[in-house]
N, C-alpha and C. Protein backbone atom coordinates (compact mmCIF):
# COMPACT_ATOMS: atom_id res chain seq x y z
N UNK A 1 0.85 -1.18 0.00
CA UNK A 1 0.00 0.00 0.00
C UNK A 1 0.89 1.24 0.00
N UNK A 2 0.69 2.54 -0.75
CA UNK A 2 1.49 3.42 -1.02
C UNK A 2 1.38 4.37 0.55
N UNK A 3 0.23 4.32 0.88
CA UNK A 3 0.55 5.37 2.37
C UNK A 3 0.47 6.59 1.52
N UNK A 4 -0.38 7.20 1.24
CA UNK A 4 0.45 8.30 0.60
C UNK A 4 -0.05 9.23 2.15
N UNK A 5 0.56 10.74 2.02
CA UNK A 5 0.40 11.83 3.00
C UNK A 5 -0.21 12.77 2.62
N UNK A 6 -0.50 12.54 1.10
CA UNK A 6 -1.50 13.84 0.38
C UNK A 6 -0.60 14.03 -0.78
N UNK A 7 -1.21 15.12 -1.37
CA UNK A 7 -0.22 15.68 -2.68
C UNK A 7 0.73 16.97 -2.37
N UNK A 8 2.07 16.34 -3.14
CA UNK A 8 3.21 16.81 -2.84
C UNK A 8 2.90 17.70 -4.16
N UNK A 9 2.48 17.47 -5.47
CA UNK A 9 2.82 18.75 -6.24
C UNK A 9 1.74 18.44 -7.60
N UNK A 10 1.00 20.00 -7.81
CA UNK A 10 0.61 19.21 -9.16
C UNK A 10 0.93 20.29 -10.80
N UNK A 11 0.71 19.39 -11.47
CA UNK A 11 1.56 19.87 -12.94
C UNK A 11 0.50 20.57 -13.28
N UNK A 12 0.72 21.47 -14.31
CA UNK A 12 -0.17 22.30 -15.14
C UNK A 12 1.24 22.69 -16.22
N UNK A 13 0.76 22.19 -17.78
CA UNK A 13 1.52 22.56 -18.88
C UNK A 13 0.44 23.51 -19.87
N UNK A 14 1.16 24.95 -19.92
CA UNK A 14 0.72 26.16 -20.27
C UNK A 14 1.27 26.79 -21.49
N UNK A 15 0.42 27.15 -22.58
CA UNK A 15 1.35 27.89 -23.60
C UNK A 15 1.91 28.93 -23.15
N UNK A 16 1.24 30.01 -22.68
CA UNK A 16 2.15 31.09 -22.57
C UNK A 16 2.28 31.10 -20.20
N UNK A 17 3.53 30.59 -20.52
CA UNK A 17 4.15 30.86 -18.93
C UNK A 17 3.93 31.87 -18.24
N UNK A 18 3.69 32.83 -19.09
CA UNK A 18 4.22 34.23 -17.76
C UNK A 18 3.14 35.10 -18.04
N UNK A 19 2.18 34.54 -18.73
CA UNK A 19 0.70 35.10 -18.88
C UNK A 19 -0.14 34.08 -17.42
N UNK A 20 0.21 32.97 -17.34
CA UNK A 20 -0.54 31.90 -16.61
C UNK A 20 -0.14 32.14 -15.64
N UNK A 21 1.25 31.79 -15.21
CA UNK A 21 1.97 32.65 -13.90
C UNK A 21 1.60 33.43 -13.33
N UNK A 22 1.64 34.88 -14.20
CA UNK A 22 0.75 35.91 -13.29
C UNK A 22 -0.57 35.93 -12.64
N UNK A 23 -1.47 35.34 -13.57
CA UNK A 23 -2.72 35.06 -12.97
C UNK A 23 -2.92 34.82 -11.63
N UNK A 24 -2.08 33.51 -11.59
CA UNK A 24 -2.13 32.63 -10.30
C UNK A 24 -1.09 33.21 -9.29
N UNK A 25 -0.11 34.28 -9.40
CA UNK A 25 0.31 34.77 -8.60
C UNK A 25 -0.57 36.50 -7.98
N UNK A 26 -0.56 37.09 -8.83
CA UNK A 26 -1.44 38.24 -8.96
C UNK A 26 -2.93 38.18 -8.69
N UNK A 27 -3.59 37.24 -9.05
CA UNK A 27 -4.96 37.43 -8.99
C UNK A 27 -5.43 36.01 -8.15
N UNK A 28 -4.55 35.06 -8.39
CA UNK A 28 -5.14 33.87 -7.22
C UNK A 28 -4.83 34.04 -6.08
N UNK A 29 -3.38 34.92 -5.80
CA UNK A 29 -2.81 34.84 -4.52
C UNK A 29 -1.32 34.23 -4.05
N UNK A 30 -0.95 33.31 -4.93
CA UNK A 30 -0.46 32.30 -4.74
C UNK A 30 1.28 32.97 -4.55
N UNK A 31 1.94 32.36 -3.89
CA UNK A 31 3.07 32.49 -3.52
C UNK A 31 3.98 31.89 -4.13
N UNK A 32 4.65 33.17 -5.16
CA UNK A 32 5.72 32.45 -6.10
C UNK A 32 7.08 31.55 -5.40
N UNK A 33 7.63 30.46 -5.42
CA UNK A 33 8.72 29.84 -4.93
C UNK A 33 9.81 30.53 -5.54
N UNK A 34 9.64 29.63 -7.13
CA UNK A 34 11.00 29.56 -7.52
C UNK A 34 10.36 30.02 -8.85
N UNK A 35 11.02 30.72 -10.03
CA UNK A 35 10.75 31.02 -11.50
C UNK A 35 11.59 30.11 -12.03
N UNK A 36 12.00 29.29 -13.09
CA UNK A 36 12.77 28.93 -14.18
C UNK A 36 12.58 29.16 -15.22
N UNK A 37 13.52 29.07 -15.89
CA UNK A 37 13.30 28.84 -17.58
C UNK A 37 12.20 27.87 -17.59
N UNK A 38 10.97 28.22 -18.31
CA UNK A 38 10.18 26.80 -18.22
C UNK A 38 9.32 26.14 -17.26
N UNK A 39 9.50 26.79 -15.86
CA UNK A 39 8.66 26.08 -14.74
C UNK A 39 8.77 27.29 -13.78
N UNK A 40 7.31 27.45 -13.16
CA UNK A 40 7.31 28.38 -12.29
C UNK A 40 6.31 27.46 -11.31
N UNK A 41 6.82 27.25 -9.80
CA UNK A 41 6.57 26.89 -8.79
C UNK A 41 5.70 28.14 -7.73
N UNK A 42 4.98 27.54 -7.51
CA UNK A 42 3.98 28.00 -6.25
C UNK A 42 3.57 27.19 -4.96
N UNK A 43 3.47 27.96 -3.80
CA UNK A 43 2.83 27.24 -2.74
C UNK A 43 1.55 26.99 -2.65
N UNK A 44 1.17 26.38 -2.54
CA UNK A 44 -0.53 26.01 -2.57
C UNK A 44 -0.98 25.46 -1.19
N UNK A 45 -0.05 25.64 -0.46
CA UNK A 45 -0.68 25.23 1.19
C UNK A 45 -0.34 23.74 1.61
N UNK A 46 -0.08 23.46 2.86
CA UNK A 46 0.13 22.22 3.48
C UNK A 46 1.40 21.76 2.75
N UNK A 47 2.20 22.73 2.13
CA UNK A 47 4.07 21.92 1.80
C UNK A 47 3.41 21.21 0.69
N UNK A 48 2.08 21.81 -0.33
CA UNK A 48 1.96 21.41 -2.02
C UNK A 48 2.28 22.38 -2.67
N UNK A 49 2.93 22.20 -3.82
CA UNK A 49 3.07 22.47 -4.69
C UNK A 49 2.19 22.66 -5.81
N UNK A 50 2.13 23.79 -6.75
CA UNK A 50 1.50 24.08 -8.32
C UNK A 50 2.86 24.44 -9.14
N UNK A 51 3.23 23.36 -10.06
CA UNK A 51 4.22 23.59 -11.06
C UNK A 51 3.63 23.95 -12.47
N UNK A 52 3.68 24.83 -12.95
CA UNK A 52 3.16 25.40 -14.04
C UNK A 52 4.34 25.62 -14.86
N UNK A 53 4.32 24.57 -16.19
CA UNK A 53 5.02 24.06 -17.04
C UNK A 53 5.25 24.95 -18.23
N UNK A 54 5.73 25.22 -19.15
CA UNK A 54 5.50 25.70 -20.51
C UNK A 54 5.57 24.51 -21.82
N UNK A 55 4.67 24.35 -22.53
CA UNK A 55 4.65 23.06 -23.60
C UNK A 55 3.16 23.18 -23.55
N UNK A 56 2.52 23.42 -23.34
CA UNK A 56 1.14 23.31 -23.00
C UNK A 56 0.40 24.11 -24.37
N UNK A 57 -1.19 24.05 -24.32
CA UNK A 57 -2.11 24.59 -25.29
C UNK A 57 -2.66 25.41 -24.91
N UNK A 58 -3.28 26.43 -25.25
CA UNK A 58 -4.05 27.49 -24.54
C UNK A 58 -5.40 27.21 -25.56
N UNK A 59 -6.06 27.75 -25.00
CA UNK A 59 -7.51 27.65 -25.38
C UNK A 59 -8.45 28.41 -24.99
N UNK A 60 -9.37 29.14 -25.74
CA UNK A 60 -10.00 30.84 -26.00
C UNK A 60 -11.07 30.21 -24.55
N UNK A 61 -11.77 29.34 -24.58
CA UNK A 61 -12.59 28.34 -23.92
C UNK A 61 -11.81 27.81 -23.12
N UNK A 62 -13.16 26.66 -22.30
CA UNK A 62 -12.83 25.74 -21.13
C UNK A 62 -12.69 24.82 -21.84
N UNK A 63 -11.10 24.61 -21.75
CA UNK A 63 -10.55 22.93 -22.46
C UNK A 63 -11.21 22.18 -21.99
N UNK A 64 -11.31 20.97 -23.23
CA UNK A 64 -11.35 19.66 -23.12
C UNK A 64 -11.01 18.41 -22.64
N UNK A 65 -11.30 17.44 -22.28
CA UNK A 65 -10.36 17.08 -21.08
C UNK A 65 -9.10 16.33 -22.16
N UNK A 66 -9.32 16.35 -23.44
CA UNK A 66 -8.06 15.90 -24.23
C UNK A 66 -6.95 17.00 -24.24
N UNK A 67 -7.07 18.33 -23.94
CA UNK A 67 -6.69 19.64 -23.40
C UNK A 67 -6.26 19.73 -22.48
N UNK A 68 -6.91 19.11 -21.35
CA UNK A 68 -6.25 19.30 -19.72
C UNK A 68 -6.87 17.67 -19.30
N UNK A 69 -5.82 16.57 -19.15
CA UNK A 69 -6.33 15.06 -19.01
C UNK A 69 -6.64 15.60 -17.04
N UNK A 70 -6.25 16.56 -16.63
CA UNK A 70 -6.26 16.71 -14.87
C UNK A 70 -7.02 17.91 -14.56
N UNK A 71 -7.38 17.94 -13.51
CA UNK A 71 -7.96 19.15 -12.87
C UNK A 71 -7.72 19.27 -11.12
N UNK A 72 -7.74 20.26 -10.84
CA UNK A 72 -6.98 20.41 -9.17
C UNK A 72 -7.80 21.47 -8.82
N UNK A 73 -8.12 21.31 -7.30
CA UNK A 73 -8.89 22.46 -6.57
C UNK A 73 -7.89 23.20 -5.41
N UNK A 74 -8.78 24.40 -4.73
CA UNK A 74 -7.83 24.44 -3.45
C UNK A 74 -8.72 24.51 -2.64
N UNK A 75 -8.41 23.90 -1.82
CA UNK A 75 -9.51 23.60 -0.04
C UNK A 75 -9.00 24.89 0.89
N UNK A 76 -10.35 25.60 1.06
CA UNK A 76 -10.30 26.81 1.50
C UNK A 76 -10.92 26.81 2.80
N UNK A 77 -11.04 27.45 3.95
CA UNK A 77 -12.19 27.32 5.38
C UNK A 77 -13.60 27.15 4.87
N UNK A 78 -13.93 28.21 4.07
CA UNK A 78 -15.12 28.90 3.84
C UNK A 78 -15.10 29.69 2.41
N UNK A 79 -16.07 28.93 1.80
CA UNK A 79 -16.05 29.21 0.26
C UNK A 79 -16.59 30.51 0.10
N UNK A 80 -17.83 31.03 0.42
CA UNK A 80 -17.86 32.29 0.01
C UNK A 80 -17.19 33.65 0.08
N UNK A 81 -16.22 33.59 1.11
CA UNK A 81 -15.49 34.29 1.50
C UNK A 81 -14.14 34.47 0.36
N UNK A 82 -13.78 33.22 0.29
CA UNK A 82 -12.98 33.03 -1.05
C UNK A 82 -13.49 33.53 -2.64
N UNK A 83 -14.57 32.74 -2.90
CA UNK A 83 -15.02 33.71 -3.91
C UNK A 83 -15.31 35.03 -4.14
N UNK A 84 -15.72 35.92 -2.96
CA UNK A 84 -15.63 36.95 -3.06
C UNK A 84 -14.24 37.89 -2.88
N UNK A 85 -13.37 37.21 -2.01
CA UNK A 85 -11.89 37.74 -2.42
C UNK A 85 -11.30 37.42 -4.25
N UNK A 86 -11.32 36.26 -4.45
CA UNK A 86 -11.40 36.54 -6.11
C UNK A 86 -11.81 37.12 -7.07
N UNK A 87 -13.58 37.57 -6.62
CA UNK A 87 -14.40 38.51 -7.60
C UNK A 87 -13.70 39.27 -7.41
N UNK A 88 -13.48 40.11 -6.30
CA UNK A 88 -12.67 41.26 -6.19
C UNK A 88 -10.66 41.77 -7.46
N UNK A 89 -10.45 39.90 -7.07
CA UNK A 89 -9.44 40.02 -8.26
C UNK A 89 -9.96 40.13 -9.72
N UNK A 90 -11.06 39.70 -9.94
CA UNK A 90 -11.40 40.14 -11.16
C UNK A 90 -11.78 38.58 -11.71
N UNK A 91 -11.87 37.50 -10.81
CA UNK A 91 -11.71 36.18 -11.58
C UNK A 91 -13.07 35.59 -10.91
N UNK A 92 -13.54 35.42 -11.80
CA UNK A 92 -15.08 34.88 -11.66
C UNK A 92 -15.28 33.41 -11.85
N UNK A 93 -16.18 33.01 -11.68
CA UNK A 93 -17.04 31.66 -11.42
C UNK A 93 -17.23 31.15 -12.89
N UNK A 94 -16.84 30.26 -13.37
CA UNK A 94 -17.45 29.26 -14.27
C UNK A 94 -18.56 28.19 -13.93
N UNK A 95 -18.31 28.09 -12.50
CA UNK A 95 -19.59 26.98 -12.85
C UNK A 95 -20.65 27.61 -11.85
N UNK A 96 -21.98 27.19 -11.21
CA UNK A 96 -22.88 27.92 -10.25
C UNK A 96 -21.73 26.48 -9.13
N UNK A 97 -21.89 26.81 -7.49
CA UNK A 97 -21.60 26.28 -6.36
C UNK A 97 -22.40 24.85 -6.66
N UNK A 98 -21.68 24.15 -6.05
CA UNK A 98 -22.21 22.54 -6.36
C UNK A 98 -21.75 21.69 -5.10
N UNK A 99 -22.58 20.89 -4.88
CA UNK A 99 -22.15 20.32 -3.33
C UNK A 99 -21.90 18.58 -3.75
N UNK A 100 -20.88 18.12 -3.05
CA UNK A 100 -20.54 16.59 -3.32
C UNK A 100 -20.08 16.01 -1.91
N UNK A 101 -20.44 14.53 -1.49
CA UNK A 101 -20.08 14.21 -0.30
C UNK A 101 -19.39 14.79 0.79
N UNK A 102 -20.49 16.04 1.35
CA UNK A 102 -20.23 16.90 2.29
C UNK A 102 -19.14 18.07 1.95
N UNK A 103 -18.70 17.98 0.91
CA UNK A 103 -17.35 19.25 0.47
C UNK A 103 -18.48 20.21 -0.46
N UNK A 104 -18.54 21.51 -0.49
CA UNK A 104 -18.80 22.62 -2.08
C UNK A 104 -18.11 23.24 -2.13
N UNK A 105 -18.41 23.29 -4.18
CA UNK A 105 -17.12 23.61 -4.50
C UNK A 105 -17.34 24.24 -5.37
N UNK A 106 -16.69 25.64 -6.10
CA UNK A 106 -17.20 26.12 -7.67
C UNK A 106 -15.85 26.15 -8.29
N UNK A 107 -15.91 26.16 -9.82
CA UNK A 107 -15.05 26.19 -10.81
C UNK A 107 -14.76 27.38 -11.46
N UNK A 108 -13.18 27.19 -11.67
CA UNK A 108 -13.06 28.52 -12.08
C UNK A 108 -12.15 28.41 -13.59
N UNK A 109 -11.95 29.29 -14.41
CA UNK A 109 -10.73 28.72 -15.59
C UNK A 109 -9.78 30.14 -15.56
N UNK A 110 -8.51 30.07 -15.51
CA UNK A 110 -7.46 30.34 -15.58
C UNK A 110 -7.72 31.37 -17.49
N UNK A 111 -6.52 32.31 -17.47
CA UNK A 111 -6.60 32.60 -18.98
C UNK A 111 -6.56 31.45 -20.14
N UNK A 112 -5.93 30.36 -19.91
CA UNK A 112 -6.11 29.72 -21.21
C UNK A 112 -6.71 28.23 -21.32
N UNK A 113 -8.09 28.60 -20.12
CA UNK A 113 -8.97 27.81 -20.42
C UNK A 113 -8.73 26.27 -19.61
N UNK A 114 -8.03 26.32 -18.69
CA UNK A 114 -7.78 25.60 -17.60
C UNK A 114 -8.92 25.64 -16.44
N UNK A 115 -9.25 24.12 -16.30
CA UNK A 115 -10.52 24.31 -15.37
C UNK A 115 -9.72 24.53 -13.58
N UNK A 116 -9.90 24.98 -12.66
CA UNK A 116 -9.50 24.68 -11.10
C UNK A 116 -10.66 25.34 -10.46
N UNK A 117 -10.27 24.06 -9.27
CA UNK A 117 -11.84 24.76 -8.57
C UNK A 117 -11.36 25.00 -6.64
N UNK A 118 -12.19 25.59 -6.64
CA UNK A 118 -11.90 25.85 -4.93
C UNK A 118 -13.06 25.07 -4.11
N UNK A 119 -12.98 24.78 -2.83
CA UNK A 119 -13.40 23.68 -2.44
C UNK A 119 -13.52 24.13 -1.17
N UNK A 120 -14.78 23.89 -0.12
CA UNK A 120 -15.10 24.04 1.20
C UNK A 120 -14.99 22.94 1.47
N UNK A 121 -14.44 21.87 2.26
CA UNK A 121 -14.29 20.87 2.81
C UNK A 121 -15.17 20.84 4.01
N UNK A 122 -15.69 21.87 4.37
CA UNK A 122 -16.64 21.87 5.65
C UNK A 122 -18.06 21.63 5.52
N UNK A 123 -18.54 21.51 4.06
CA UNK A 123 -19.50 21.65 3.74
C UNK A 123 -20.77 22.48 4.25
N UNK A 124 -20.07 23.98 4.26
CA UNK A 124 -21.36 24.73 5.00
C UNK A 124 -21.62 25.89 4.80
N UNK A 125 -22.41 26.44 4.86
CA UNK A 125 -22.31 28.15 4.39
C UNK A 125 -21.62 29.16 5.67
């Protein structure tokens, strides 16, 4: 059995790097690590990682999942609170709030059409 401890890091491959980058540093919040040629690292809470790749497709729309085979959320206290710190960044809701075995959660897409969603794990208003 792998044991795992949770997720240590997840990939996202982006056409344009430093258009996607900013987003998620500037308007998600997110805490730049490290920049490279090619890979820009973020903290995403609990010692995870968001590696945001360059090789990737961009897309005017919400890719396909032949477009993006993954999708990743972030587990927040309290969802409305979060969404409304984002409206405020300017980054709005793709999907209406949706509730699943006690967690809600809404979807959001990134500039080039990348789905991520944020997530109440408390399941509550």
């Amino acid at each position: 059995m792998l044991h795992s401890h949770g997720i240590a890091h997840v990939g996202l491959r982006v056409a344009d790097l430093t258009l996607v980058s900013n987003f998620y540093e500037l308007q998600v919040g997110l805490d730049a690590l490290e920049k490279h040629d090619g890979c820009h690292i973020f903290s995403i809470g609990g010692g995870a990682l968001l590696e945001i790749w360059s090789g990737g497709v961009a897309s005017s729309t919400k890719k396909t999942p032949a477009q993006q085979s993954s999708r990743f959320s972030f587990a927040v206290g309290r969802l409305e609170p979060a969404m409304a710190w984002l409206l405020q960044q300017g980054v709005r809701p793709s999907s209406e709030i949706g509730d699943y075995l006690g967690t809600r959660w809404v979807h959001y897409q990134d500039p080039e059409g990348n789905t991520f969603g944020v997530v109440d794990k408390n399941g509550t208003r």
